[in-house]
Protein backbone atom coordinates (compact mmCIF):
# COMPACT_ATOMS: atom_id res chain seq x y z
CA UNK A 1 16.18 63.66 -117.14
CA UNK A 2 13.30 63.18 -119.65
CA UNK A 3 9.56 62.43 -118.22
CA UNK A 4 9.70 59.28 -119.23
CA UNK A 5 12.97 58.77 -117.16
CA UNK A 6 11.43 60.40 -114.00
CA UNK A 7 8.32 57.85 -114.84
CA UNK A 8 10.14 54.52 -114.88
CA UNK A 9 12.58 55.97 -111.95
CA UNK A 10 9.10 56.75 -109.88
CA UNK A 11 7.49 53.28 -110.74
CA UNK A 12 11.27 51.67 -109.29
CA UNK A 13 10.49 53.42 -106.58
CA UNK A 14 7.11 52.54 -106.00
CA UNK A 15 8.33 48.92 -106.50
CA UNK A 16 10.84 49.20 -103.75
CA UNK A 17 8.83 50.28 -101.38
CA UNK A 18 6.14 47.75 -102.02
CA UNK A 19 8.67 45.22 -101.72
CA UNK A 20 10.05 46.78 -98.42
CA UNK A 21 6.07 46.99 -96.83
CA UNK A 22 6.19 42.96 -97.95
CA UNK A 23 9.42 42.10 -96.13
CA UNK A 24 8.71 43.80 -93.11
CA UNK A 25 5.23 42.06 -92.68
CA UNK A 26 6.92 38.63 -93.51
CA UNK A 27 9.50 40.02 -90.79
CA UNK A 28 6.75 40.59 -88.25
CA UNK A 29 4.76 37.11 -88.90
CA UNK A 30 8.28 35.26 -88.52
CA UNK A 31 9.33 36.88 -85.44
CA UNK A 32 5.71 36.41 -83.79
CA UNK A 33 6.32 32.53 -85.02
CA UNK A 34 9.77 32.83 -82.90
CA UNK A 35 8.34 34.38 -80.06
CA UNK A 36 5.40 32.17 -80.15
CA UNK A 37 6.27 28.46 -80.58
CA UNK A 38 10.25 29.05 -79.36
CA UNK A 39 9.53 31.93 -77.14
CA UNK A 40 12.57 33.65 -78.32
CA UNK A 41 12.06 37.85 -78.03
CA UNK A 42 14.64 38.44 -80.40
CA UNK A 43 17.28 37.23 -83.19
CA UNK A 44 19.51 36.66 -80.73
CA UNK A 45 17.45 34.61 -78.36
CA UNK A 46 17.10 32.53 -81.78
CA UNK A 47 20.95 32.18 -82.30
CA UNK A 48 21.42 31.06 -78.30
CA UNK A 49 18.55 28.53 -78.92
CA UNK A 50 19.93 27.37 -81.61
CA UNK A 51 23.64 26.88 -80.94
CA UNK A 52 21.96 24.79 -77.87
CA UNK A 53 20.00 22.66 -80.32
CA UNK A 54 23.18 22.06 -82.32
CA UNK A 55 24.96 21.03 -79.29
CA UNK A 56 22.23 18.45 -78.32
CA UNK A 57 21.94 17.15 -82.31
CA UNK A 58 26.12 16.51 -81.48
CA UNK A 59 25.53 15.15 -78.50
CA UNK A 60 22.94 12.55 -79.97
CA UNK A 61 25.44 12.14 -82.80
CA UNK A 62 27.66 10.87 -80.69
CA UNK A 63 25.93 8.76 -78.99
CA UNK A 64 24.29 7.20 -82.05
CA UNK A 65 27.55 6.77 -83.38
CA UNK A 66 29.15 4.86 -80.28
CA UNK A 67 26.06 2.64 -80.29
CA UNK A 68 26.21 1.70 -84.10
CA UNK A 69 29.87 0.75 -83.34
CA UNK A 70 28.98 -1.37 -80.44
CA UNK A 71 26.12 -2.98 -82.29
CA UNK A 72 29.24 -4.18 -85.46
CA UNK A 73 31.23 -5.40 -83.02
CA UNK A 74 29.02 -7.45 -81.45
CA UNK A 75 27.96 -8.66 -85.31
CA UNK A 76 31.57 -8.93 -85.75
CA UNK A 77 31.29 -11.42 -82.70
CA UNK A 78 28.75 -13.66 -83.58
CA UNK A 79 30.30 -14.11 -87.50
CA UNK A 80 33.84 -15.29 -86.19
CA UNK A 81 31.88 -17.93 -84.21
């Protein structure tokens, strides 16, 4: 390898680890956001929380859903009269 190889391969480097030091503080701040606003310790406690907040969001669905259909046929009702 030429100098200026060993250069540009040292500045990639560099680069990489720069980027690295970045991710891992934007790791740390989002992880203190879990821990403090969802108290969740961990990825995992995330995931858990979440597939219970996509349960609930279903559940609502649902419910939303049964209510819009019981709100036409009550319009449904009042037109054929």
């Amino acid at each position: 390898m030429t100098e200026q190889e060993l250069l540009k391969l040292k500045n990639e480097i560099d680069d990489a680890k720069s980027s690295v030091s970045e991710l891992k503080g934007q790791m740390t701040v989002l992880m203190k956001q879990l821990k403090d606003e969802y108290k969740c310790n961990s990825i995992e406690d995330a995931e858990v929380l979440l597939t219970k907040w996509e349960k609930e969001v279903t559940k609502i669905q649902q419910q939303i859903d049964k209510g819009i259909e019981e709100l036409e046929e009550k319009y449904k009702e009042h037109e054929e009269e």
